[in-house]
C-alpha atoms as a PDB file:
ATOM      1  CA  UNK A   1       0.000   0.000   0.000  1.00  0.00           C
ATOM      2  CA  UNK A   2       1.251   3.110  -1.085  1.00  0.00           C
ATOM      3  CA  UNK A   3       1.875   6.108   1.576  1.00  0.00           C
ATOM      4  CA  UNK A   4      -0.856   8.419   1.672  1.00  0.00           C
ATOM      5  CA  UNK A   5       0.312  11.968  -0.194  1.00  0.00           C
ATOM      6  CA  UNK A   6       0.276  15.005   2.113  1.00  0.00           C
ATOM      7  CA  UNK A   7       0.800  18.381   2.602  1.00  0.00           C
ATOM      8  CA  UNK A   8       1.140  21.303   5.223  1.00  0.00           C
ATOM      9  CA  UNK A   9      -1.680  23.067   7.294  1.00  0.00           C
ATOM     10  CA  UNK A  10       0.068  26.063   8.768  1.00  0.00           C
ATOM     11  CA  UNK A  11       2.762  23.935  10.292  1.00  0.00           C
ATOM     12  CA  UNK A  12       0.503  20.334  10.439  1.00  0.00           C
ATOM     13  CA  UNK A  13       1.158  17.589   8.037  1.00  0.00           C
ATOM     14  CA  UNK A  14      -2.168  16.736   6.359  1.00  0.00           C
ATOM     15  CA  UNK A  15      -3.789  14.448   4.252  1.00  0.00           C
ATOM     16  CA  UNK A  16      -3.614  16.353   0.624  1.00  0.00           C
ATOM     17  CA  UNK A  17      -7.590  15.338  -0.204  1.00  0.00           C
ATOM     18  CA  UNK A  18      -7.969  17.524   3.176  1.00  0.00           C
ATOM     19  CA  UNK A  19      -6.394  20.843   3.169  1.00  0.00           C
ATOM     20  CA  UNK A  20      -8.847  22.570   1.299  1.00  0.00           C
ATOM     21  CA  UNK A  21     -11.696  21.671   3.466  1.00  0.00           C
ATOM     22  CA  UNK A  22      -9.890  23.040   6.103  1.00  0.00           C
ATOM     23  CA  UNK A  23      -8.987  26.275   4.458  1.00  0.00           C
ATOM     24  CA  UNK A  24     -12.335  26.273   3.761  1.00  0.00           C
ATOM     25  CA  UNK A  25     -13.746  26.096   6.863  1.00  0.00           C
ATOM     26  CA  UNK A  26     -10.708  28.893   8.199  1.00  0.00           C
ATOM     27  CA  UNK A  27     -12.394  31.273   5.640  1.00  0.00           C
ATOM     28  CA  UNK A  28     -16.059  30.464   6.413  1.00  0.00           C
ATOM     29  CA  UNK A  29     -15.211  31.330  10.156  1.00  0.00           C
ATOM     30  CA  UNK A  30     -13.600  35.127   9.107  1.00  0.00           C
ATOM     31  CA  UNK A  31     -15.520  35.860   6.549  1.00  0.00           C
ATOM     32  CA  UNK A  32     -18.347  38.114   8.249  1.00  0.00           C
ATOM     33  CA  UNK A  33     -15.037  39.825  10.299  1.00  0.00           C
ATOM     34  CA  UNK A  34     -12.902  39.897   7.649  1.00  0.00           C
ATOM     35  CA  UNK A  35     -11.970  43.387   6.762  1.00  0.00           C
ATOM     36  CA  UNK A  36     -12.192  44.421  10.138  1.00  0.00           C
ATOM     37  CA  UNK A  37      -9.110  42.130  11.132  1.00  0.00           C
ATOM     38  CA  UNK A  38      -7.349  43.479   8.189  1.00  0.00           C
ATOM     39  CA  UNK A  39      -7.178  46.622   9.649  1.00  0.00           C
ATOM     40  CA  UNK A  40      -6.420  45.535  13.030  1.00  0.00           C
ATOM     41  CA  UNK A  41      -3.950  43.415  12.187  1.00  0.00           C
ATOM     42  CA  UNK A  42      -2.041  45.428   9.324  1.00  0.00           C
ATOM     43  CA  UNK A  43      -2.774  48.797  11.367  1.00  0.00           C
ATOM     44  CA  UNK A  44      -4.189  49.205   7.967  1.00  0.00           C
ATOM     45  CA  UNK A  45      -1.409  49.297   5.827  1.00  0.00           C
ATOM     46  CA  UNK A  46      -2.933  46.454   3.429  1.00  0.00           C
ATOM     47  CA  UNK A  47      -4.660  49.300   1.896  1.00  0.00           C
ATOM     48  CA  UNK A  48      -1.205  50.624   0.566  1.00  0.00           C
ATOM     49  CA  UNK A  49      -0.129  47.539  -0.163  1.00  0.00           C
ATOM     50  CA  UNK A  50      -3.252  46.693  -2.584  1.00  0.00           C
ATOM     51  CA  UNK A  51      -2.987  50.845  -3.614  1.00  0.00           C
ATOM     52  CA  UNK A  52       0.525  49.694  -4.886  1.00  0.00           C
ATOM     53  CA  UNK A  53      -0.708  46.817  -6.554  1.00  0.00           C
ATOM     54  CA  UNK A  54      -3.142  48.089  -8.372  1.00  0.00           C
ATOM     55  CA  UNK A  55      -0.815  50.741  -9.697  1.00  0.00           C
ATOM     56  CA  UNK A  56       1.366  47.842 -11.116  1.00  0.00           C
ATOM     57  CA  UNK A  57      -1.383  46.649 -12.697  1.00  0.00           C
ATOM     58  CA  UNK A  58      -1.780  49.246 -15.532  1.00  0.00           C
ATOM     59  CA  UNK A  59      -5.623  48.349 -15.725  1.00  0.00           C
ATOM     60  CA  UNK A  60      -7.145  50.083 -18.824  1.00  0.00           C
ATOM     61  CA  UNK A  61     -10.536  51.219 -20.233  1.00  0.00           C
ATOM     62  CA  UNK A  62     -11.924  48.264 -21.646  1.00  0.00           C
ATOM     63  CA  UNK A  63      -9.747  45.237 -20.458  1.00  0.00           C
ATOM     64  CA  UNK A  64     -10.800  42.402 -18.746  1.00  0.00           C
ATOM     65  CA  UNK A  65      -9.975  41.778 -15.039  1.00  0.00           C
ATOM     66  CA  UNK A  66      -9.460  38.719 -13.147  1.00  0.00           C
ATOM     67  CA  UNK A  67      -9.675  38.684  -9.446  1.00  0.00           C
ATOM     68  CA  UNK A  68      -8.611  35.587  -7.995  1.00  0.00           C
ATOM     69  CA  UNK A  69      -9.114  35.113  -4.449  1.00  0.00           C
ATOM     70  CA  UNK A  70     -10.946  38.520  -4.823  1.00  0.00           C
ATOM     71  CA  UNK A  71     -12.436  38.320  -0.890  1.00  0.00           C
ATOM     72  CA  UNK A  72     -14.239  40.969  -0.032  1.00  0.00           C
ATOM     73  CA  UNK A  73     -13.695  43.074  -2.883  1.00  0.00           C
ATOM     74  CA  UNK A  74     -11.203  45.701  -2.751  1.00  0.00           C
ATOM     75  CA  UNK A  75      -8.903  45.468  -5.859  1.00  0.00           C
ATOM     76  CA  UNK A  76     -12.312  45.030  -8.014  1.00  0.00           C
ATOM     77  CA  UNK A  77     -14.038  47.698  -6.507  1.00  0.00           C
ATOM     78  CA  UNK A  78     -11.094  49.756  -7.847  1.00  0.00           C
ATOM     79  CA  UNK A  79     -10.499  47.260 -10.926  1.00  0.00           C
ATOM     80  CA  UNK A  80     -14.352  48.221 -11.951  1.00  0.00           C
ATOM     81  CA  UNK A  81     -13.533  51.489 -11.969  1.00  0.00           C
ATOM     82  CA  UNK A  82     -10.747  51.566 -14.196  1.00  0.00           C
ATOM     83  CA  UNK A  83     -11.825  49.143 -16.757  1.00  0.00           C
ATOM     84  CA  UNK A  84     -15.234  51.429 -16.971  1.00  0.00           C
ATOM     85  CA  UNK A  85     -18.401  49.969 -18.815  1.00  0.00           C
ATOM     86  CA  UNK A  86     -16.654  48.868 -21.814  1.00  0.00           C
ATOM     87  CA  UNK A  87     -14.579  46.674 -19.222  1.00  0.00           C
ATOM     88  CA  UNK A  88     -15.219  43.626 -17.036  1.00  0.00           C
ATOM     89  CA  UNK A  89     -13.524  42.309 -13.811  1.00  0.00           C
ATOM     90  CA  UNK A  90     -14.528  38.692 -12.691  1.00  0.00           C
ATOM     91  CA  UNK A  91     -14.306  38.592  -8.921  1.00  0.00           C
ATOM     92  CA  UNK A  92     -12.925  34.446  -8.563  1.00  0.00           C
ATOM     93  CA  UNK A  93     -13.146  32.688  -4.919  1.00  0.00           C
ATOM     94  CA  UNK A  94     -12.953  29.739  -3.453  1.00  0.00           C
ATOM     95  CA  UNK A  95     -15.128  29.648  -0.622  1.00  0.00           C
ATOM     96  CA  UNK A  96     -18.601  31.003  -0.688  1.00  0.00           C
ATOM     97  CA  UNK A  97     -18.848  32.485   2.411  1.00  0.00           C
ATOM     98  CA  UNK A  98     -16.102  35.118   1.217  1.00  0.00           C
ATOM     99  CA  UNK A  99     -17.991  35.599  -1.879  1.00  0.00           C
ATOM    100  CA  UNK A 100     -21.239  35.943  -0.574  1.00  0.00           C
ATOM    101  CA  UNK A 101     -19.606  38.996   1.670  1.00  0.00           C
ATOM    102  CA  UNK A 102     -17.497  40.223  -1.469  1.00  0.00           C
ATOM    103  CA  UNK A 103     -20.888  40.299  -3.443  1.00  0.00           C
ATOM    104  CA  UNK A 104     -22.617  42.161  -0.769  1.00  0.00           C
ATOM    105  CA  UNK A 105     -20.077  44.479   0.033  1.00  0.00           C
ATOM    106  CA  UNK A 106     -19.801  45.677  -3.496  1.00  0.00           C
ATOM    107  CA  UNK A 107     -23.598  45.758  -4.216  1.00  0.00           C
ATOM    108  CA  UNK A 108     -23.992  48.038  -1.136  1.00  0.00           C
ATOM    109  CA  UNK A 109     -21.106  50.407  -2.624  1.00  0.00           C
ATOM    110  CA  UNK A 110     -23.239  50.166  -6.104  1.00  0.00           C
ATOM    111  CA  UNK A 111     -20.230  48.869  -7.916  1.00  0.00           C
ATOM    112  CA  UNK A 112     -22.771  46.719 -10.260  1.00  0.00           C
ATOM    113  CA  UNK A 113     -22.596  46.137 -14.318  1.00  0.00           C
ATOM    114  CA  UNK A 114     -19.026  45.084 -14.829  1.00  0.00           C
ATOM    115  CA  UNK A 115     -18.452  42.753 -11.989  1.00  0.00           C
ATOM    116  CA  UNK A 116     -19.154  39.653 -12.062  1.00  0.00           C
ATOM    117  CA  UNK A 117     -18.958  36.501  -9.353  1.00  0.00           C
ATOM    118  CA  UNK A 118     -17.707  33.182  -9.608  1.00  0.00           C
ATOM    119  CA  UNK A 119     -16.834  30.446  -7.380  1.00  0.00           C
ATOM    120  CA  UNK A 120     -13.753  28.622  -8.643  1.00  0.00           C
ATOM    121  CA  UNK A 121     -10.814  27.272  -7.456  1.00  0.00           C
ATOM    122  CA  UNK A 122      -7.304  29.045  -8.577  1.00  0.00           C
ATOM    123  CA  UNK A 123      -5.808  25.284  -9.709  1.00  0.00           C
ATOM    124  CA  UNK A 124      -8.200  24.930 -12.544  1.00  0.00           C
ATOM    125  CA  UNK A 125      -9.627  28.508 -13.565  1.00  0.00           C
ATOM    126  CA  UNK A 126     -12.884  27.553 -15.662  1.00  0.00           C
ATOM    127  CA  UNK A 127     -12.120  29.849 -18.507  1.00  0.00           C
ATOM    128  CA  UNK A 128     -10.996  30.084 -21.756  1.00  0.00           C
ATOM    129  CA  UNK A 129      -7.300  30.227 -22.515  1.00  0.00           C
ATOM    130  CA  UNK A 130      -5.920  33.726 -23.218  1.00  0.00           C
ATOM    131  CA  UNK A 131      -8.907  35.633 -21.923  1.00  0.00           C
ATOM    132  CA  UNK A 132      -7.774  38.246 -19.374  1.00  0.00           C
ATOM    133  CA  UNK A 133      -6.120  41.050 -19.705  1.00  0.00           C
ATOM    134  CA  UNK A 134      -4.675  41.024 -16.284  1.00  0.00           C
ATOM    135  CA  UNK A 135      -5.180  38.758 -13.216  1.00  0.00           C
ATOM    136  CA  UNK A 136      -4.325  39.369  -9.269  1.00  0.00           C
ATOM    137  CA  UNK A 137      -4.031  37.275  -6.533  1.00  0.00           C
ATOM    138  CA  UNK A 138      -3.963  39.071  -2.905  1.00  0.00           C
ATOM    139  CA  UNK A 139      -2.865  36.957  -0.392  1.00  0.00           C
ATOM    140  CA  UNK A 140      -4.644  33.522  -1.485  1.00  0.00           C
ATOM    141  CA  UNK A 141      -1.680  32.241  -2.777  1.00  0.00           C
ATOM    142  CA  UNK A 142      -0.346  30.568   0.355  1.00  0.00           C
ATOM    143  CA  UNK A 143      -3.288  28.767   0.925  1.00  0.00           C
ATOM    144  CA  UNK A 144      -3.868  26.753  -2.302  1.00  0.00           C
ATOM    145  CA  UNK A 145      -2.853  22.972  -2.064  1.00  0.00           C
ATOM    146  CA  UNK A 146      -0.530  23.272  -5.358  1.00  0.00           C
ATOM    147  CA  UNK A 147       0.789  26.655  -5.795  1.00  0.00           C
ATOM    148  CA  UNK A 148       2.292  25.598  -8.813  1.00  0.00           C
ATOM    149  CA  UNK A 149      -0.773  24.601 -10.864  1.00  0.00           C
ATOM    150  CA  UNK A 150      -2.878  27.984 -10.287  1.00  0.00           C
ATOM    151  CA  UNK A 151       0.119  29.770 -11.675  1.00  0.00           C
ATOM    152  CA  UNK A 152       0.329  27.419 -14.763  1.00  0.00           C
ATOM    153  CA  UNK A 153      -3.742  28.060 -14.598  1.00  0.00           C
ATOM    154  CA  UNK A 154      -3.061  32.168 -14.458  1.00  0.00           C
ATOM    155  CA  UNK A 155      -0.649  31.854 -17.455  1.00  0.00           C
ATOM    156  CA  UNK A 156      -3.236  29.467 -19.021  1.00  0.00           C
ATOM    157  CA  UNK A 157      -6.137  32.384 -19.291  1.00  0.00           C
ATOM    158  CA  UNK A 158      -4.197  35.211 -19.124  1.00  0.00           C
ATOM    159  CA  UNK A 159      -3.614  37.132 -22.768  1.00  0.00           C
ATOM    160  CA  UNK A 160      -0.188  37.172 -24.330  1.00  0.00           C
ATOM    161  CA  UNK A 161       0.858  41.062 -23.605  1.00  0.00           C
ATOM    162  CA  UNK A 162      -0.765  40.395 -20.417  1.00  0.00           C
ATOM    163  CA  UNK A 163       0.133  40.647 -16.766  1.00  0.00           C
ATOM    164  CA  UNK A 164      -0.454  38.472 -13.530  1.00  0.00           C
ATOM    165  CA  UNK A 165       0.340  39.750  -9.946  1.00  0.00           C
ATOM    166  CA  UNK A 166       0.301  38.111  -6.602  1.00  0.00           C
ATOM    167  CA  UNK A 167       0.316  39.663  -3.711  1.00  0.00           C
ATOM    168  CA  UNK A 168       1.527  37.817  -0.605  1.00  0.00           C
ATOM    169  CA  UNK A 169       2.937  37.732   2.308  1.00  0.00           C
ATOM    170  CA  UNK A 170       6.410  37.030   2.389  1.00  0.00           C
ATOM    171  CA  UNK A 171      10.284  36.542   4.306  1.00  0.00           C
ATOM    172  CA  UNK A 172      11.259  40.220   6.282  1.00  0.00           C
ATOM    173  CA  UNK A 173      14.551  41.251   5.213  1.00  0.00           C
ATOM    174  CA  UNK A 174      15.730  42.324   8.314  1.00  0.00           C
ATOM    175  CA  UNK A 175      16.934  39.764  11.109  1.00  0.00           C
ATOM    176  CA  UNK A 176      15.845  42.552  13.608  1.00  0.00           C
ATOM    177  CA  UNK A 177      12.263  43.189  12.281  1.00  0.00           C
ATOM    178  CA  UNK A 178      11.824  39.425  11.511  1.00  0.00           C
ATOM    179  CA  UNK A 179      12.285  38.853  15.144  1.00  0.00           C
ATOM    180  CA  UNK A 180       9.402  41.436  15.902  1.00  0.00           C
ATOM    181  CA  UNK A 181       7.379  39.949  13.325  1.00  0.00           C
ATOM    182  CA  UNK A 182       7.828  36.570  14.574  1.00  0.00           C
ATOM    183  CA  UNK A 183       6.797  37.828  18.240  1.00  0.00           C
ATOM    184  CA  UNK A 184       3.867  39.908  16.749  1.00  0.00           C
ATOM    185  CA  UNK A 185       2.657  37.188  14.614  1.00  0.00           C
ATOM    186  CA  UNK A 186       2.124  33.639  17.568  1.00  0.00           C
ATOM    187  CA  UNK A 187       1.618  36.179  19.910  1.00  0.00           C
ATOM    188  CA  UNK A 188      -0.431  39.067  19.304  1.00  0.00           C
ATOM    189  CA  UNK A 189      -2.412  37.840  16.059  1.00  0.00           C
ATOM    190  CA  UNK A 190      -4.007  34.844  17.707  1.00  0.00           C
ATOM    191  CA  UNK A 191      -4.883  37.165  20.849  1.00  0.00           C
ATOM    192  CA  UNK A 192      -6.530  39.629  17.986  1.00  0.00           C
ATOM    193  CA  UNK A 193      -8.156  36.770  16.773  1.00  0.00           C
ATOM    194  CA  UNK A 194      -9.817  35.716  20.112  1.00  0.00           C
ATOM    195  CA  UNK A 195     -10.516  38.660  21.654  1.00  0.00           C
ATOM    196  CA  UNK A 196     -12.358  40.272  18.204  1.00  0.00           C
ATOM    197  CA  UNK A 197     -13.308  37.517  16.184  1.00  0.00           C
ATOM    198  CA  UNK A 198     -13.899  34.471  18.996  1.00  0.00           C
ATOM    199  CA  UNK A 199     -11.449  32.706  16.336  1.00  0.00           C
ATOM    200  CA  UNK A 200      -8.332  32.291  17.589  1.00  0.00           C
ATOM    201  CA  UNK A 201      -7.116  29.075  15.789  1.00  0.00           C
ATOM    202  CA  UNK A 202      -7.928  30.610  12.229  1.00  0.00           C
ATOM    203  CA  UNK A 203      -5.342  33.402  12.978  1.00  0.00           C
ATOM    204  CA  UNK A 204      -2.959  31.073  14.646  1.00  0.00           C
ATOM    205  CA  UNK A 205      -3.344  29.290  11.064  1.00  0.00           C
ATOM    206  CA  UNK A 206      -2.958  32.058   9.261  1.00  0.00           C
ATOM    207  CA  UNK A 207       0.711  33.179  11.157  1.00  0.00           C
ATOM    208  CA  UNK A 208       1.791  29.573  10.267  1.00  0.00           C
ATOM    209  CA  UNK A 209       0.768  29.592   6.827  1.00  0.00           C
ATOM    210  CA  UNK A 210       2.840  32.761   6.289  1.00  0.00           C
ATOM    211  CA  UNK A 211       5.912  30.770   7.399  1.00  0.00           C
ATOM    212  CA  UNK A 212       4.934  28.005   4.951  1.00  0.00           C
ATOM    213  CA  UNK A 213       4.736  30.190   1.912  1.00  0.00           C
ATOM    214  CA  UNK A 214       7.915  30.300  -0.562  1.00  0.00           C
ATOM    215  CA  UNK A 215      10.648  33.065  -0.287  1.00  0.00           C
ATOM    216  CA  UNK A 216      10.673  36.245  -2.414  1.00  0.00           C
ATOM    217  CA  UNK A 217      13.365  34.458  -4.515  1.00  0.00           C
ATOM    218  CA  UNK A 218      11.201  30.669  -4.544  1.00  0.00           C
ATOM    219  CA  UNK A 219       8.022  31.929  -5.713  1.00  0.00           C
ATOM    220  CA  UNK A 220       9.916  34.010  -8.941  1.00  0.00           C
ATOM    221  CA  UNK A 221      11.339  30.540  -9.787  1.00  0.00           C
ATOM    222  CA  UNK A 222       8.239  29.139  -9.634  1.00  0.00           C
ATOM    223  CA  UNK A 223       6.344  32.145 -11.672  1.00  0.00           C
ATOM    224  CA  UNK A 224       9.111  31.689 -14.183  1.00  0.00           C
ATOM    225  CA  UNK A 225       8.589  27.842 -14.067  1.00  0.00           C
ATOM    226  CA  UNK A 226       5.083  28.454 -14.730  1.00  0.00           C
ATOM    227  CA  UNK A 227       5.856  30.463 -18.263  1.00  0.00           C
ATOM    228  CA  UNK A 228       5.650  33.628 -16.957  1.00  0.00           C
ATOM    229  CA  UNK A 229       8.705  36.136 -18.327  1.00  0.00           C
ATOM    230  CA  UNK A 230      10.439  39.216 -17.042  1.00  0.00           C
ATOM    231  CA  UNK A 231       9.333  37.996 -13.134  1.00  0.00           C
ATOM    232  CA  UNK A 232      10.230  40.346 -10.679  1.00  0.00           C
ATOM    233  CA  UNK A 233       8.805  41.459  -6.815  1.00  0.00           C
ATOM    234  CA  UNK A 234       8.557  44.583  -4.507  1.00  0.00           C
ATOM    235  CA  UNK A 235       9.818  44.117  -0.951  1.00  0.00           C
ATOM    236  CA  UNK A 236       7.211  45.851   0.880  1.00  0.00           C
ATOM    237  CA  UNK A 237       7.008  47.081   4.570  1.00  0.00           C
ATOM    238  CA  UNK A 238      10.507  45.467   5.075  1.00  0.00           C
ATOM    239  CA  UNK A 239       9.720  42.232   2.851  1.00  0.00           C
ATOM    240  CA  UNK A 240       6.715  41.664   5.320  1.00  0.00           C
ATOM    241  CA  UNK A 241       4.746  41.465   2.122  1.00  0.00           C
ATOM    242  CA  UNK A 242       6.195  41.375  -1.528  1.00  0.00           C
ATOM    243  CA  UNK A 243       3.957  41.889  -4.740  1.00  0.00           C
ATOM    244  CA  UNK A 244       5.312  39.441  -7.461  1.00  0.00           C
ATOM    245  CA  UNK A 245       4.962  39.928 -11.368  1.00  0.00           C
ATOM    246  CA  UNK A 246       5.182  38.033 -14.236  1.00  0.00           C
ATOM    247  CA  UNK A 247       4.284  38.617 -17.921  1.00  0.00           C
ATOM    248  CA  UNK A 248       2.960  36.209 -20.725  1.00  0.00           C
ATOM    249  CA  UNK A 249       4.224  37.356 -24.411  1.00  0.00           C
END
């Protein structure tokens, strides 16, 4: 009998078949608190980071937008505008708590005629090939089973001239501020978690899944490996987070 595959949960070994139940069920518990730990957790400086990676994105009139792992809606609430109502932006998640709130939030802001919803999983986008103009990922990455087959699946759908980013957290630069980070993140994040959101586990998952991700340096190779050209990333807030980009010609 062969050994059965597995992979990581924050730092647990899991069954493979199993890890995206359990994301699942991570996402369906933060969903309704969502943005609000965002901000208390970033001191809300994820809205710079996502300002920054929208202006990477050199969204025009017209083009069409993928958002994978779009949340709660804040790069296609400013995607919409951009692409206008010649334009479309496809707001793609997983789970469908986060989409129902993504829907909602977006609805209530009146951002309605060129966004649409779909529930889909990154590892096997359910679209034609070379059909976006540009796709994002803000920090989803890290928590897809194989990493390596939603980027083939970005490069798949995405339109030669076109651009995919992906946003995630990332490896500090400094040994000094990694050691803060490190302190901030099993310590204060899970607190956060419990005292705000009655979830602490979810946060304590989502300070080991950080550690799990690939380095700056890893994930370019694996962009690259994927087909993308010309990769590069942004060190933000110290490396904290970096915004990776690749390019399909």
């Amino acid at each position: 009998m062969s050994k059965q595959e597995s992979t990581h949960f924050g730092f647990r070994d899991v069954p493979l078949q199993q890890k995206e139940r359990l994301v699942g069920e991570v996402f369906d518990s933060v969903a309704s608190r969502y943005d609000l730990m965002n901000d208390l957790m970033s001191f809300g400086i994820h809205r710079l980071w996502k300002r920054f990676t929208i202006s990477k994105c050199a969204v025009r009139p017209g083009q069409r937008i993928l958002d994978i792992a779009g949340g709660t809606g804040d790069l296609s609430a400013k995607f919409a505008d951009r692409v206008g109502a010649e334009g479309e932006v496809v707001l793609a998640d997983i789970n469908a708590s986060m989409l129902r709130v993504g829907r909602e939030r977006l609805v209530d802001r009146g951002c309605v005629g060129n966004i649409s919803y779909i529930q889909a999983n990154a590892e096997s986008l359910p679209f034609p090939d070379n059909f976006f103009d540009c796709i994002t990922i803000a920090f989803g990455l890290r928590n897809v089973t194989h990493k390596e087959r939603a980027l083939q699946s970005m490069f798949r759908v995405l339109k030669p001239g076109g651009r995919a980013l992906v946003l995630e957290f990332s490896q500090p630069q400094s040994s000094l501020l990694k050691k803060v980070y490190d302190r901030y993140s099993f310590e204060v994040l899970p607190r956060i978690g419990s005292l705000v959101a009655n979830d602490r586990e979810s946060y304590q998952y989502l300070a080991e899944s950080i550690r799990m991700h690939p380095d700056q340096e890893t994930l370019k190779g694996m962009m690259a490996d994927a087909g993308f050209e010309s990769c590069d990333f942004f060190n933000l807030t110290g490396g904290i987070v970096a915004l990776h980009r690749g390019f399909k010609y």
